[in-house]
PDB file of N, CA and C in Angstrom:
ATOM      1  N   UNK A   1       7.605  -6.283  -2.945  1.00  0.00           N
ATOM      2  CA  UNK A   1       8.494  -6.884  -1.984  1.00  0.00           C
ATOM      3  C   UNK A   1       7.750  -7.862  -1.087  1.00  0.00           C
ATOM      4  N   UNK A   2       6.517  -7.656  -0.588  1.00  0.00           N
ATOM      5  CA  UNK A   2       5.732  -8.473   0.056  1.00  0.00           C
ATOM      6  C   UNK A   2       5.533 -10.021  -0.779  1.00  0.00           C
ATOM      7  N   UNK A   3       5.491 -10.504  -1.759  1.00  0.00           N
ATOM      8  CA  UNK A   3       5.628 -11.072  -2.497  1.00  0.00           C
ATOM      9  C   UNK A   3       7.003 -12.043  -2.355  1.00  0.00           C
ATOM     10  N   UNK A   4       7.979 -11.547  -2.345  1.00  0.00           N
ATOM     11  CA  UNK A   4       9.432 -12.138  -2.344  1.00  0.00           C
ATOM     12  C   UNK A   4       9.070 -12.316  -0.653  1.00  0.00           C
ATOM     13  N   UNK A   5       8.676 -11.718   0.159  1.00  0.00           N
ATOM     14  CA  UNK A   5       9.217 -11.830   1.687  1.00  0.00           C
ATOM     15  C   UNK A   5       7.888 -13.012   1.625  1.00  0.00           C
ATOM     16  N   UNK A   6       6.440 -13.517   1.131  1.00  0.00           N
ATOM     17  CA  UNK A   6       5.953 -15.057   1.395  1.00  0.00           C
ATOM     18  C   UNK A   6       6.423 -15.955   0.449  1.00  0.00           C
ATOM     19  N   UNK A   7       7.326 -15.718  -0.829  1.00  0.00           N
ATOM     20  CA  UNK A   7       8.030 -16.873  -1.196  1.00  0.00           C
ATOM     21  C   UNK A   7       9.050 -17.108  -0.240  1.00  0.00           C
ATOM     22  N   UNK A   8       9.772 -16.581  -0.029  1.00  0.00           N
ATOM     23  CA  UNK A   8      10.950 -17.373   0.959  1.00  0.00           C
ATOM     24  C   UNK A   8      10.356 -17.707   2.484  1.00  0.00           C
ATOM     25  N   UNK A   9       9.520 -17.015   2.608  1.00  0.00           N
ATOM     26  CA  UNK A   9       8.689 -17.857   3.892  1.00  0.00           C
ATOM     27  C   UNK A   9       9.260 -16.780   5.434  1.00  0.00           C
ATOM     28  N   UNK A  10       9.530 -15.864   5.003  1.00  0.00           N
ATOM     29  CA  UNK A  10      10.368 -14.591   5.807  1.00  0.00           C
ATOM     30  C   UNK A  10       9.298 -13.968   6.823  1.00  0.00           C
ATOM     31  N   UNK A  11       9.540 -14.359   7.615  1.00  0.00           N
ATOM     32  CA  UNK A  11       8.197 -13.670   9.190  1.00  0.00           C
ATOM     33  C   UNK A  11       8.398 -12.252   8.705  1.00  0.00           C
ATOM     34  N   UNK A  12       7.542 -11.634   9.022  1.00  0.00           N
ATOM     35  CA  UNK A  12       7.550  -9.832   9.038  1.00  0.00           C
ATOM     36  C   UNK A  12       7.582  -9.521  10.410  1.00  0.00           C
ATOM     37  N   UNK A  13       8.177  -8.686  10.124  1.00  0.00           N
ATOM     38  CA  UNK A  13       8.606  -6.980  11.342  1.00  0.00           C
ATOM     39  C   UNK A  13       9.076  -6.038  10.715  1.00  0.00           C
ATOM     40  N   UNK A  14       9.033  -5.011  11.919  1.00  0.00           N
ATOM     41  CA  UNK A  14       8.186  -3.366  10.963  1.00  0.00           C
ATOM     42  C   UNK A  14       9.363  -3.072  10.355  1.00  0.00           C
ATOM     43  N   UNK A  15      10.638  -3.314  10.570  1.00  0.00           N
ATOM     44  CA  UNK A  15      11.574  -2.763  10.102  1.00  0.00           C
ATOM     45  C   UNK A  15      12.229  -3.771   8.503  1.00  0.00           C
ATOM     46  N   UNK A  16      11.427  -4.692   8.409  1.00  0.00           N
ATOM     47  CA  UNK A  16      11.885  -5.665   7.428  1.00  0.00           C
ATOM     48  C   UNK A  16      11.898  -4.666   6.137  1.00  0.00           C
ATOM     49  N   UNK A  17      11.073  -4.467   6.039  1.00  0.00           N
ATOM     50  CA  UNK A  17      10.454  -4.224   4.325  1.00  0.00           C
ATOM     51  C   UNK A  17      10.002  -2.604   4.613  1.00  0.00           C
ATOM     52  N   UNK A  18      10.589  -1.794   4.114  1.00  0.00           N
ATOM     53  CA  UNK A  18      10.445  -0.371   4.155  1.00  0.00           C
ATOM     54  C   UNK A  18      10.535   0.033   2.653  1.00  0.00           C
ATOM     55  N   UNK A  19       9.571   1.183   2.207  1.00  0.00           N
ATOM     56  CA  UNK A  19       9.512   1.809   0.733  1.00  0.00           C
ATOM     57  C   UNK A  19      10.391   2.841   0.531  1.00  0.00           C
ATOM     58  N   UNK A  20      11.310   3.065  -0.233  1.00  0.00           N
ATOM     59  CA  UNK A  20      11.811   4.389  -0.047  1.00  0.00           C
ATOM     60  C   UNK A  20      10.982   4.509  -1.245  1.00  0.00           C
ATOM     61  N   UNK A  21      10.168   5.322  -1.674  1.00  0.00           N
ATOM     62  CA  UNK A  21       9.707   6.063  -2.764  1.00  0.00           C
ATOM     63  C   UNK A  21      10.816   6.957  -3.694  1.00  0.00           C
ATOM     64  N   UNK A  22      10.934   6.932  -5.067  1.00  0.00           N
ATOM     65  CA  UNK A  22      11.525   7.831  -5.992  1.00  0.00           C
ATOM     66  C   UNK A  22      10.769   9.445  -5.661  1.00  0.00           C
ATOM     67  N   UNK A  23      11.673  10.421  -5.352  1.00  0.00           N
ATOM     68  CA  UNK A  23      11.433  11.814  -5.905  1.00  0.00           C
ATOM     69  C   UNK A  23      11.943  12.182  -6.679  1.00  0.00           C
ATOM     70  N   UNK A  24      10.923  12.183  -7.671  1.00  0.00           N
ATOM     71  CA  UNK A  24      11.522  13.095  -9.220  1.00  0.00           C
ATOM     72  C   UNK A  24      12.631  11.950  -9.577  1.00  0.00           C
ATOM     73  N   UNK A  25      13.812  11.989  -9.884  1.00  0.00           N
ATOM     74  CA  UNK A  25      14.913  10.745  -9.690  1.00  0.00           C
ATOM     75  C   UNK A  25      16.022  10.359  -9.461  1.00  0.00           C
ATOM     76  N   UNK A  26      15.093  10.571  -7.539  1.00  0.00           N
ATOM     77  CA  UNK A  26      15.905  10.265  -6.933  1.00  0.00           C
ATOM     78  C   UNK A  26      15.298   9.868  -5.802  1.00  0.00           C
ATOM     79  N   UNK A  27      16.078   9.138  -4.850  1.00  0.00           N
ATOM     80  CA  UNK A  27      15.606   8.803  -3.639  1.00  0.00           C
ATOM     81  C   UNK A  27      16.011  10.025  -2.542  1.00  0.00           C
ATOM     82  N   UNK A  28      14.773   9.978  -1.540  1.00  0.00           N
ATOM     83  CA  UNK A  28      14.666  11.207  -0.663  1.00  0.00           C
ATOM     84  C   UNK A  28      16.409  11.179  -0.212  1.00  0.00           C
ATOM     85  N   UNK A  29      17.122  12.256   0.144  1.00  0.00           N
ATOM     86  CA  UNK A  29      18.526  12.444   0.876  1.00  0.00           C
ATOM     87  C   UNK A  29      18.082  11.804   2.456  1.00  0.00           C
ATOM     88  N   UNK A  30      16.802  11.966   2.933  1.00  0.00           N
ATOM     89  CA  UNK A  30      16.138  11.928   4.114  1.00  0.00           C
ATOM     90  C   UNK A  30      16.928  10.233   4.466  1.00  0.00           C
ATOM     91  N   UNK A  31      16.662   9.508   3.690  1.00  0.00           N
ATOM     92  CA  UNK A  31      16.751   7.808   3.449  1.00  0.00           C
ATOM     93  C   UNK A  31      18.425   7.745   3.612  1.00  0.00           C
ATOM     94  N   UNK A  32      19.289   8.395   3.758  1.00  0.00           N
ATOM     95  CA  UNK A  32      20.648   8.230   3.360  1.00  0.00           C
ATOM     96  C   UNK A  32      21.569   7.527   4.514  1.00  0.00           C
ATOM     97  N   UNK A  33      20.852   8.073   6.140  1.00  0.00           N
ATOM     98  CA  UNK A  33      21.758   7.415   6.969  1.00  0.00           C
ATOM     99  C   UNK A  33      21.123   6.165   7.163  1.00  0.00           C
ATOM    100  N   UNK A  34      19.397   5.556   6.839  1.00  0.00           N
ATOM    101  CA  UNK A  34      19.548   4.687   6.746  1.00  0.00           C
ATOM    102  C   UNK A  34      20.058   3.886   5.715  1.00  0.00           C
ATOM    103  N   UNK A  35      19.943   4.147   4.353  1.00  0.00           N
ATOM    104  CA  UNK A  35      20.485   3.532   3.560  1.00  0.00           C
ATOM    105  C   UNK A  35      22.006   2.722   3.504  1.00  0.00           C
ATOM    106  N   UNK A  36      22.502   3.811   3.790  1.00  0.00           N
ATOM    107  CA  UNK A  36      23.771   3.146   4.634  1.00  0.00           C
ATOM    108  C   UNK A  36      24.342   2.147   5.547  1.00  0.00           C
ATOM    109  N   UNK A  37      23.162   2.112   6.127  1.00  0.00           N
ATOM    110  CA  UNK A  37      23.784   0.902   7.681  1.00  0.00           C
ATOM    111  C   UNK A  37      24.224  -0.237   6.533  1.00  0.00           C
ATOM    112  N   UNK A  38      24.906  -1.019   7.165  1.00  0.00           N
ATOM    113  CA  UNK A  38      25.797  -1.986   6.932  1.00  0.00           C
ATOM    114  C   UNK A  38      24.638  -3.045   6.409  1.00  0.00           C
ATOM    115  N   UNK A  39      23.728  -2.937   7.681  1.00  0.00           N
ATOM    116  CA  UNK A  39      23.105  -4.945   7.449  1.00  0.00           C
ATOM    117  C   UNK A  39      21.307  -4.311   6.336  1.00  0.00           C
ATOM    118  N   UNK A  40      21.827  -2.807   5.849  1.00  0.00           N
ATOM    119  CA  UNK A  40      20.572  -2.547   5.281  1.00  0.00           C
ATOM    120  C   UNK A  40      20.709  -2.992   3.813  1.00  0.00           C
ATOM    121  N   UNK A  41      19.894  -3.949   3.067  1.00  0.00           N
ATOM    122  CA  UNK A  41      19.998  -4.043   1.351  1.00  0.00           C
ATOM    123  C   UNK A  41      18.845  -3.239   0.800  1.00  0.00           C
ATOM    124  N   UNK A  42      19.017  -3.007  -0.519  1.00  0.00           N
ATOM    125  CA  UNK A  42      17.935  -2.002  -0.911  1.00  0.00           C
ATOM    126  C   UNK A  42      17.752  -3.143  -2.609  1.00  0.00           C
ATOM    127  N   UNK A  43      16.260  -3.403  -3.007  1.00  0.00           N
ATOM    128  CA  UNK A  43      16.207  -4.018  -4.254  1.00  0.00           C
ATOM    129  C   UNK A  43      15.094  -3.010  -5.020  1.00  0.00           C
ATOM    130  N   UNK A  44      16.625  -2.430  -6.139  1.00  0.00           N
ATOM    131  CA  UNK A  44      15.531  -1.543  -7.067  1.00  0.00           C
ATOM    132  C   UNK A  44      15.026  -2.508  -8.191  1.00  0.00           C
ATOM    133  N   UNK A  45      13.869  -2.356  -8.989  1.00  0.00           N
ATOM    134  CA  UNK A  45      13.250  -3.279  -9.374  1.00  0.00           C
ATOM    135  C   UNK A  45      13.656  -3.264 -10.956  1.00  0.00           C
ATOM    136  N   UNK A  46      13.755  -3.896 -11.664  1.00  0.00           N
ATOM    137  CA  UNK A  46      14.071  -4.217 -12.876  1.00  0.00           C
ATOM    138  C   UNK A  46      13.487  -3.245 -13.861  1.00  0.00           C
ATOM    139  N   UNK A  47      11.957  -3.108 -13.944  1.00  0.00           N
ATOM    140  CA  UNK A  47      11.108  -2.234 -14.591  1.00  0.00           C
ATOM    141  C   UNK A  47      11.224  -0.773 -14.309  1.00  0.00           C
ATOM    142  N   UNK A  48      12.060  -0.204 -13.444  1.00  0.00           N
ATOM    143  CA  UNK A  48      12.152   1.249 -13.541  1.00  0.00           C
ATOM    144  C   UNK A  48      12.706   1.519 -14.668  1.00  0.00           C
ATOM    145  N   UNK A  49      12.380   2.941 -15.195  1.00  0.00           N
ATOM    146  CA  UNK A  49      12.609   3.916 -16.033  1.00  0.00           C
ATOM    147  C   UNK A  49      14.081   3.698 -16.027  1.00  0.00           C
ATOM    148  N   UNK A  50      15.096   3.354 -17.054  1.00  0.00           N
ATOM    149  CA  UNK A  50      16.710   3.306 -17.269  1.00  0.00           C
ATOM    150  C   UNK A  50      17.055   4.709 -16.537  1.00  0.00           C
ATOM    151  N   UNK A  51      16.691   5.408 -16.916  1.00  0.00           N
ATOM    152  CA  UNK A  51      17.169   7.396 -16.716  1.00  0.00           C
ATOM    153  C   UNK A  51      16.815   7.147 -15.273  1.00  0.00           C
ATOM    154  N   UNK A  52      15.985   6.801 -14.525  1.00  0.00           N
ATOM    155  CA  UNK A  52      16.137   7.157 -13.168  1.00  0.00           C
ATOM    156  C   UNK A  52      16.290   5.837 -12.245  1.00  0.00           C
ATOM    157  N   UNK A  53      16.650   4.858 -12.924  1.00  0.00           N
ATOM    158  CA  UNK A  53      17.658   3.856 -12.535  1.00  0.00           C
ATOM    159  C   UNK A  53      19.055   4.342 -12.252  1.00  0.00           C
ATOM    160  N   UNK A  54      19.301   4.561 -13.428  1.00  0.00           N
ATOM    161  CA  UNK A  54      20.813   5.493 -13.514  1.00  0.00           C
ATOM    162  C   UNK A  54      21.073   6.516 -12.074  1.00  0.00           C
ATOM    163  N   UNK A  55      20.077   7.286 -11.682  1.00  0.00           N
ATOM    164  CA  UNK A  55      20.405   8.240 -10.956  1.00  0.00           C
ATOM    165  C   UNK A  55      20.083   7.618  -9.787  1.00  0.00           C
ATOM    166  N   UNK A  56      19.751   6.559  -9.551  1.00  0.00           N
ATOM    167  CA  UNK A  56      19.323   5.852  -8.029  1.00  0.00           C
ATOM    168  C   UNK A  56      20.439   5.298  -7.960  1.00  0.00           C
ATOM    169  N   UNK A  57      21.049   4.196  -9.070  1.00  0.00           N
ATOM    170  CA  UNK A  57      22.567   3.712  -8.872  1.00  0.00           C
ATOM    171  C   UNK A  57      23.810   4.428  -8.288  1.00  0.00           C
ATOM    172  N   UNK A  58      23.726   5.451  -9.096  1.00  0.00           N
ATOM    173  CA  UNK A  58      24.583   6.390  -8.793  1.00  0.00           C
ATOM    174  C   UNK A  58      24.402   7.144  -7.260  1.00  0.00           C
ATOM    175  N   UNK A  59      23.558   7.494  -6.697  1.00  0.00           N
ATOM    176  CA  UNK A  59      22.972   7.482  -5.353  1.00  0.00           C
ATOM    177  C   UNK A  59      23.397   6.619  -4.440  1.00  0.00           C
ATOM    178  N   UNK A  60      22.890   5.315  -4.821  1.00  0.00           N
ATOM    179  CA  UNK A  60      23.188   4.478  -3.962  1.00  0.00           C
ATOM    180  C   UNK A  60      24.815   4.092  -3.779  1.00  0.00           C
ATOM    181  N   UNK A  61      25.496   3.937  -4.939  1.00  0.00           N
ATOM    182  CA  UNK A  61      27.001   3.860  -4.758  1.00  0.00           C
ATOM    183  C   UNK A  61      27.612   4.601  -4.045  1.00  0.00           C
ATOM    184  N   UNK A  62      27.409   6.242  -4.337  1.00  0.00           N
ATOM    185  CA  UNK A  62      27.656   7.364  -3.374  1.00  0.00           C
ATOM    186  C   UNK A  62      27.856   7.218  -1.807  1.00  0.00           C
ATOM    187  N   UNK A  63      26.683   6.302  -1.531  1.00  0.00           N
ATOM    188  CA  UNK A  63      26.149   5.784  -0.263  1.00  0.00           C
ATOM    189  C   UNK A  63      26.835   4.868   0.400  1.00  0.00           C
ATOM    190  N   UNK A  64      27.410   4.224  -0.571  1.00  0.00           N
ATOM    191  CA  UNK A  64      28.570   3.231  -0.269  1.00  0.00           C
ATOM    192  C   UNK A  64      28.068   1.899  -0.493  1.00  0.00           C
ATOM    193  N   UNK A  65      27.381   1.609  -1.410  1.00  0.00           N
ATOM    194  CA  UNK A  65      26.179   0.487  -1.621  1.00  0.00           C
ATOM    195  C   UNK A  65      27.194  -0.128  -2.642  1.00  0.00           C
ATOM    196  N   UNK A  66      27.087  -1.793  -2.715  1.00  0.00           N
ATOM    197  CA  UNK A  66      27.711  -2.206  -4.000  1.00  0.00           C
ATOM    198  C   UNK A  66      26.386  -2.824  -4.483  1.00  0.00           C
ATOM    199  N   UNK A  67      26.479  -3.251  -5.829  1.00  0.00           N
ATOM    200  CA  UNK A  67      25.358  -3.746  -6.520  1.00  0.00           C
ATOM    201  C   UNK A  67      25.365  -5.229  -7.211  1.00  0.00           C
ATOM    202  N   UNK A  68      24.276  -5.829  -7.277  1.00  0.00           N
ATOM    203  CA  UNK A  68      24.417  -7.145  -8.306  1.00  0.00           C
ATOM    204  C   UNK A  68      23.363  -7.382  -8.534  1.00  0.00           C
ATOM    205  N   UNK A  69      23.123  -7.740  -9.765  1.00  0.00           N
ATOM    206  CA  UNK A  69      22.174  -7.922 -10.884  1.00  0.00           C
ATOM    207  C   UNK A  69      21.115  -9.483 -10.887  1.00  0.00           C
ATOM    208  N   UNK A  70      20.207  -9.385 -10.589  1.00  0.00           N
ATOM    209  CA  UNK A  70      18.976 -10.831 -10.207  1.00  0.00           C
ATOM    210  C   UNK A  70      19.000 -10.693 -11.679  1.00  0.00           C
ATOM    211  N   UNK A  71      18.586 -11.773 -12.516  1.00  0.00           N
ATOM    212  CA  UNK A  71      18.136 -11.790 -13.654  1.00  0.00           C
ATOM    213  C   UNK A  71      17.549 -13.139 -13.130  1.00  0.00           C
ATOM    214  N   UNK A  72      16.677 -13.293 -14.611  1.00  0.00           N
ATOM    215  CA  UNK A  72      15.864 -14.864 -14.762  1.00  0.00           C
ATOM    216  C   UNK A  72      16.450 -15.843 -15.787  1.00  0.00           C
ATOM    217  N   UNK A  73      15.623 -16.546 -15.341  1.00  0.00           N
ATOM    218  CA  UNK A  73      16.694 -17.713 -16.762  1.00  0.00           C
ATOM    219  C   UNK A  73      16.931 -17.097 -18.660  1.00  0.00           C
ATOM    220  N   UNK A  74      16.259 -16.196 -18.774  1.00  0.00           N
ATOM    221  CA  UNK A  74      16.148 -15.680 -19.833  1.00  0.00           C
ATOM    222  C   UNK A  74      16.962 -14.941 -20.208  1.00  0.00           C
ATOM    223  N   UNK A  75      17.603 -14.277 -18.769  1.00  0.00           N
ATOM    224  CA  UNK A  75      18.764 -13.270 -18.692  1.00  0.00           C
ATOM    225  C   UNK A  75      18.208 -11.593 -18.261  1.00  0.00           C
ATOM    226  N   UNK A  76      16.652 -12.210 -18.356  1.00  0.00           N
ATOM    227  CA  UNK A  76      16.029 -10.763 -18.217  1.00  0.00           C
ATOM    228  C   UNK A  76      16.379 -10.155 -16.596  1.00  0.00           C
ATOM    229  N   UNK A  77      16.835  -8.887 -16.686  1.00  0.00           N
ATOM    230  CA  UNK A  77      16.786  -8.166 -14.822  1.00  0.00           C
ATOM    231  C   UNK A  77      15.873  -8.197 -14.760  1.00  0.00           C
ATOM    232  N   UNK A  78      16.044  -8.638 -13.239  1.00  0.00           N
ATOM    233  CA  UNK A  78      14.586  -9.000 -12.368  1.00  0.00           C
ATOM    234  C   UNK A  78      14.442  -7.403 -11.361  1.00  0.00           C
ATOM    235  N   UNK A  79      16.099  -7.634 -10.612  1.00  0.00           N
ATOM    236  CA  UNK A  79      15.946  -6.444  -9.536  1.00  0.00           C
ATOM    237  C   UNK A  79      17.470  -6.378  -9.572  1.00  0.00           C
ATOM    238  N   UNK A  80      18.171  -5.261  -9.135  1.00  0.00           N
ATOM    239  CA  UNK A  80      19.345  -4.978  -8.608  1.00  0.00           C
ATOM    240  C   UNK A  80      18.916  -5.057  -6.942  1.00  0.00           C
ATOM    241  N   UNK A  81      20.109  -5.853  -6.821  1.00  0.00           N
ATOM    242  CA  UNK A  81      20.234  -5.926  -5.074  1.00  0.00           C
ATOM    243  C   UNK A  81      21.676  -5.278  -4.426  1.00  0.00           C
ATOM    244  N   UNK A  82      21.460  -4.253  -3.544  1.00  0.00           N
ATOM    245  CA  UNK A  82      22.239  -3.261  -3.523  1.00  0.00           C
ATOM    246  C   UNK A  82      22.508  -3.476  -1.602  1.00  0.00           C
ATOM    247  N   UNK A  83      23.972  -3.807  -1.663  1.00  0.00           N
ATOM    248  CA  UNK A  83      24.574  -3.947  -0.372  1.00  0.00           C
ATOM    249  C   UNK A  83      25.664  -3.498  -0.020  1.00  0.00           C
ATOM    250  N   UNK A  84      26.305  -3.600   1.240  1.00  0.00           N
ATOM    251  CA  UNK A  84      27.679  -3.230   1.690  1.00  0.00           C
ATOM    252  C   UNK A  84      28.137  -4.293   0.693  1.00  0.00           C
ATOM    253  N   UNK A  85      29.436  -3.800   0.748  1.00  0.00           N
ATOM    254  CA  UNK A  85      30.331  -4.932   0.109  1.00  0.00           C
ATOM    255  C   UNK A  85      30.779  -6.196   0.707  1.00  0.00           C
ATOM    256  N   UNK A  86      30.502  -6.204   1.666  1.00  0.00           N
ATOM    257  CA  UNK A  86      30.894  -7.699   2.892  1.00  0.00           C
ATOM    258  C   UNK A  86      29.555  -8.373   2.907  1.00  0.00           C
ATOM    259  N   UNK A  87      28.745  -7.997   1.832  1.00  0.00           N
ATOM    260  CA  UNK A  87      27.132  -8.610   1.704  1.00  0.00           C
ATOM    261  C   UNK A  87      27.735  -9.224   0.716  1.00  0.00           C
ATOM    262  N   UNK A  88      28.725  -9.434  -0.053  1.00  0.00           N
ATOM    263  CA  UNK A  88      28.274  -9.806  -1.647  1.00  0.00           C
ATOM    264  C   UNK A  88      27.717 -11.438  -1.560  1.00  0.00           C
ATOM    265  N   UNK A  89      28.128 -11.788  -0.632  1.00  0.00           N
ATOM    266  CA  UNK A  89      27.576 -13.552  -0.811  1.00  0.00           C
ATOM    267  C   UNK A  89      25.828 -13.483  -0.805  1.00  0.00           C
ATOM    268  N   UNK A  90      25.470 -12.384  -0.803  1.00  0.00           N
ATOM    269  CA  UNK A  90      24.033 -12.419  -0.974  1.00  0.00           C
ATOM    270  C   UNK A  90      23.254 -12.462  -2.095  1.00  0.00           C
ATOM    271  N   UNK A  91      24.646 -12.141  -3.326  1.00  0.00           N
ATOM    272  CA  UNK A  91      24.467 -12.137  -4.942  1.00  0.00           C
ATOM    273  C   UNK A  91      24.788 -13.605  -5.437  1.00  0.00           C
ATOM    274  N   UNK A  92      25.535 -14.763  -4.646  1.00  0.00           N
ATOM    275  CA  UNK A  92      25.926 -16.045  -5.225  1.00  0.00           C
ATOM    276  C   UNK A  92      24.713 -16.902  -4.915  1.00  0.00           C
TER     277      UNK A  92
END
């Protein structure tokens, strides 16, 4: 993520860029009321394991998260970017 936050040229602060780490597969329950806030997006990364992709999606929807798909010109997923639904202009 540090990476994407000096391509777009994005100042840091502490609350920008936070890890939720996978347990086993799933994300901690601990992460849930933040996950939730409205202006919070979460980008799971393309290269995770399908099987515990699956169970983070499903997590995160639960959560009330909608999702949309980064790919590259190739078509390959890059990252799912996972927001409220009044985010979606963040997928165009």
């Amino acid at each position: 993520m540090e990476i994407i936050q000096k391509v777009y040229l994005v100042p840091e602060s502490p609350r920008q860029i936070v890890n939720l780490p996978v347990e086993g597969d799933r994300l901690p329950e601990s992460a849930s009321a933040f996950a939730s806030e409205r202006d919070i997006i979460i980008v799971v990364m393309g290269d995770m394991d399908s099987n515990i992709r699956a169970q983070v999606d499903a997590q995160l929807e639960g959560w009330g998260k909608s999702m949309c798909e980064i790919r590259n010109e190739g078509g390959v997923l890059q990252f799912q970017l996972w927001h409220s639904g009044d985010l979606g202009w963040l997928c165009q």
